[in-house]
Protein backbone atom coordinates (compact mmCIF):
# COMPACT_ATOMS: atom_id res chain seq x y z
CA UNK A 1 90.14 -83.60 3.35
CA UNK A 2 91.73 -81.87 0.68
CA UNK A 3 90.37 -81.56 -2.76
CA UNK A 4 91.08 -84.03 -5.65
CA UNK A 5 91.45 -80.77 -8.39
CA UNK A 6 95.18 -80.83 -9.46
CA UNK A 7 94.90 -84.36 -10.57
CA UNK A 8 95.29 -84.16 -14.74
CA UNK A 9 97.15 -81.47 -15.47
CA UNK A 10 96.26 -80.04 -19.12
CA UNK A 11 98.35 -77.35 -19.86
CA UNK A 12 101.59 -75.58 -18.96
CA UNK A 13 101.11 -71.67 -19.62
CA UNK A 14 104.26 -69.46 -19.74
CA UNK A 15 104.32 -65.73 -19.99
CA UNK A 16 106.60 -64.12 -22.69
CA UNK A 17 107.05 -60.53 -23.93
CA UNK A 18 107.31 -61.29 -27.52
CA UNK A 19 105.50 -63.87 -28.86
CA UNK A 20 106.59 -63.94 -32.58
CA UNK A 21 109.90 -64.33 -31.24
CA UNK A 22 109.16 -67.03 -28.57
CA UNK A 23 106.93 -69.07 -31.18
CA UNK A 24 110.17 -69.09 -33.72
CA UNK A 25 112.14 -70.08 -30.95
CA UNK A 26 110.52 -73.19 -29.94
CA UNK A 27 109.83 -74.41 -33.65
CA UNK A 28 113.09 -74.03 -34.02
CA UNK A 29 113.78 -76.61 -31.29
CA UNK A 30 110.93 -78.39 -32.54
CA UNK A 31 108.08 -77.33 -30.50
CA UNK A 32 104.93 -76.59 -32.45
CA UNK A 33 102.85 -76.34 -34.01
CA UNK A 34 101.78 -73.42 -32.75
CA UNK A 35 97.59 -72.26 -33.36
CA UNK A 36 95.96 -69.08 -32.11
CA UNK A 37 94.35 -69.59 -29.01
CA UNK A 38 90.13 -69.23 -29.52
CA UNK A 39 89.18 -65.95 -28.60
CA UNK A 40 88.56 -65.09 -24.87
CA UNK A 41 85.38 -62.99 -25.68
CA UNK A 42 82.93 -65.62 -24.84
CA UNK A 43 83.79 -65.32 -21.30
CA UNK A 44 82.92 -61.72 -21.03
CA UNK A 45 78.71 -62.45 -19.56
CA UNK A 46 80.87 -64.20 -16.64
CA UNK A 47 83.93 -63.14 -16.04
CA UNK A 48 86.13 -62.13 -12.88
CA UNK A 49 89.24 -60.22 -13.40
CA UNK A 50 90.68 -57.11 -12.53
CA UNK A 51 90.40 -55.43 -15.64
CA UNK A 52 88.29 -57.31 -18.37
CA UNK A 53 88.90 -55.07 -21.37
CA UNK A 54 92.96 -56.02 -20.73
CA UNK A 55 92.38 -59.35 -19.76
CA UNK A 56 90.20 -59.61 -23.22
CA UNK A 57 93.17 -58.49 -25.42
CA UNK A 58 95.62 -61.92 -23.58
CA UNK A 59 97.22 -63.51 -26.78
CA UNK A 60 97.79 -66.61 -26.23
CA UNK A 61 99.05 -69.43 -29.04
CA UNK A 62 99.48 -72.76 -27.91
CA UNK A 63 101.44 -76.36 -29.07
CA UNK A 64 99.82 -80.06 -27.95
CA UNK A 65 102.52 -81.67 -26.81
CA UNK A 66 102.37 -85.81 -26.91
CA UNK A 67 101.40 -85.48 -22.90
CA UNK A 68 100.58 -82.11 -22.10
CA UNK A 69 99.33 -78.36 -24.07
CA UNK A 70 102.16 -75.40 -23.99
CA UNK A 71 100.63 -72.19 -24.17
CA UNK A 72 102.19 -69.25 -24.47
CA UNK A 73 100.64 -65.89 -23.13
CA UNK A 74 101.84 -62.06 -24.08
CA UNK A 75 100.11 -59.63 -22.01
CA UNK A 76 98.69 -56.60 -23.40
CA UNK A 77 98.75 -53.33 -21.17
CA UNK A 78 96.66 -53.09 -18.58
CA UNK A 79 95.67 -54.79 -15.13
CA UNK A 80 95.64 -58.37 -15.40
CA UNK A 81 97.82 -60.83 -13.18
CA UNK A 82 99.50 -61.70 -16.48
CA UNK A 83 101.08 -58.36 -16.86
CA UNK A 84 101.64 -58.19 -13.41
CA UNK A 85 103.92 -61.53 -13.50
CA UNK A 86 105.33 -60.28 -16.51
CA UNK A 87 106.57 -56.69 -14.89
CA UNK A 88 107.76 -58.46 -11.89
CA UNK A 89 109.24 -61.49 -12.66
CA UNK A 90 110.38 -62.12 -16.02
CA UNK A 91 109.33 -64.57 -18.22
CA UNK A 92 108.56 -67.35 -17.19
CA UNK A 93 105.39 -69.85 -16.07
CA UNK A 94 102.71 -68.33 -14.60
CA UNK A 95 100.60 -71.55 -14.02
CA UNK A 96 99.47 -75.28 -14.28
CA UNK A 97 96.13 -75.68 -15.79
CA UNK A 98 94.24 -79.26 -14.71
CA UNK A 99 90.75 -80.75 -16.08
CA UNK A 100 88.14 -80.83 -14.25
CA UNK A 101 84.44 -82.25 -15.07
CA UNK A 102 82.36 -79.17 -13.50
CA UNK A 103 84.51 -76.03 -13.28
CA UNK A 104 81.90 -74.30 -10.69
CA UNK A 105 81.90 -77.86 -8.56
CA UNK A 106 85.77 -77.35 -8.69
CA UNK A 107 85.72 -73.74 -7.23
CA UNK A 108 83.27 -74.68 -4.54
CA UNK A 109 86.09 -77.82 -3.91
CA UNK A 110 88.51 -74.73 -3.54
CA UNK A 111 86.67 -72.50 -1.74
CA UNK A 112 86.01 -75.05 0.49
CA UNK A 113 89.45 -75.94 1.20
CA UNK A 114 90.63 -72.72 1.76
CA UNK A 115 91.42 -71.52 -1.46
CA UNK A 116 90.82 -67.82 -2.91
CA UNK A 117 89.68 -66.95 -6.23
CA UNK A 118 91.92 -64.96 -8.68
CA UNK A 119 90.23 -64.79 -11.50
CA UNK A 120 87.28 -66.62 -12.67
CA UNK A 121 85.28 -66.70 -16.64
CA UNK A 122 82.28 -68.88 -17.89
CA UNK A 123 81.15 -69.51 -21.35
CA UNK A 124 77.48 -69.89 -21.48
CA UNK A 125 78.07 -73.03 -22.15
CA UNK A 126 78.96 -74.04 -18.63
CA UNK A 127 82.86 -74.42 -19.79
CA UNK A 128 85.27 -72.10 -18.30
CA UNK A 129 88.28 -71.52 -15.85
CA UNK A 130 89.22 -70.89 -12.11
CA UNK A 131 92.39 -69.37 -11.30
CA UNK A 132 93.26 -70.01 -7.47
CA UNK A 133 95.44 -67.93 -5.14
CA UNK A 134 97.95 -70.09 -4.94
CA UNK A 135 101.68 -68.87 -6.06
CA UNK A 136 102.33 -67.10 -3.22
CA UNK A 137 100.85 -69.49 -0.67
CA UNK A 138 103.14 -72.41 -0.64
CA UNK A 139 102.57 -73.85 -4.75
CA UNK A 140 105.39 -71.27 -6.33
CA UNK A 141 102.93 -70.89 -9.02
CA UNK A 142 98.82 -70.04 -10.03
CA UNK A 143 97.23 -73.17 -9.82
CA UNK A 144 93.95 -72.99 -12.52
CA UNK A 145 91.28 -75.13 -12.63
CA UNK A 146 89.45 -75.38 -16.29
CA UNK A 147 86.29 -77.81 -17.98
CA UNK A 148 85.02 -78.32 -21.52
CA UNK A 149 81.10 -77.50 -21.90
CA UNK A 150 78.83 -79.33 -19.98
């Protein structure tokens, strides 16, 4: 049986190059407001990238939307998947972020149904994020599965 993750999608996360100019772009067609995105540092005791010091240095802003969160991400250099969509594709959305209650509960869920791991970060908290494998295995795009403290 196939997990139950990608239920309630939270957030719709789209890589740009330039973010001053992508934030002015969508106020101007009256998306916003736009806030700074809490800093990623928290997740650095657990965390599961390629290249943590890049992956650290993400900007990200992001807009709640009446039924769903925009966030935009500009890579910094270095090795993250980010900069890697960036390079190779273009702009564009990198992935779908969905609620979960228990972020490590949702990975196992994952893991058990086949799924791999691209990146992973906990707070101490218990709150975090899993990234899954998936754009290039049938979903067009990185599915990401993410919780609030616990």
């Amino acid at each position: 049986m196939a997990p139950d993750l990608f239920r309630n999608l939270h957030h719709v996360c789209i890589v740009v190059r330039d973010m001053t100019a992508s934030v002015r772009y969508y106020e101007s067609i009256g998306v916003g407001p736009w806030h700074d995105f809490p800093s990623l540092e928290t997740f650095r005791h657990d965390l599961q990238v390629p290249d943590a010091d890049a992956f650290l240095k993400l900007h990200y802003r992001y807009a709640n939307l009446d039924n769903v969160q925009l966030q935009l991400c500009e890579p910094a250099p270095g090795n993250t998947p980010q900069r890697r969509f960036l390079e190779t594709q273009g702009e564009g959305v990198f992935h779908l972020g969905f609620t979960v209650p228990d972020c490590d509960a949702a990975e196992s869920q994952g893991l058990n149904a086949g799924l791999s791991v691209l990146m992973h970060g906990r707070k101490p908290d218990g709150g975090g994020f899993t990234y899954f494998e998936t754009a290039h295995r049938g979903a067009g795009v990185t599915l990401e599965v993410r919780a609030a403290a616990q």
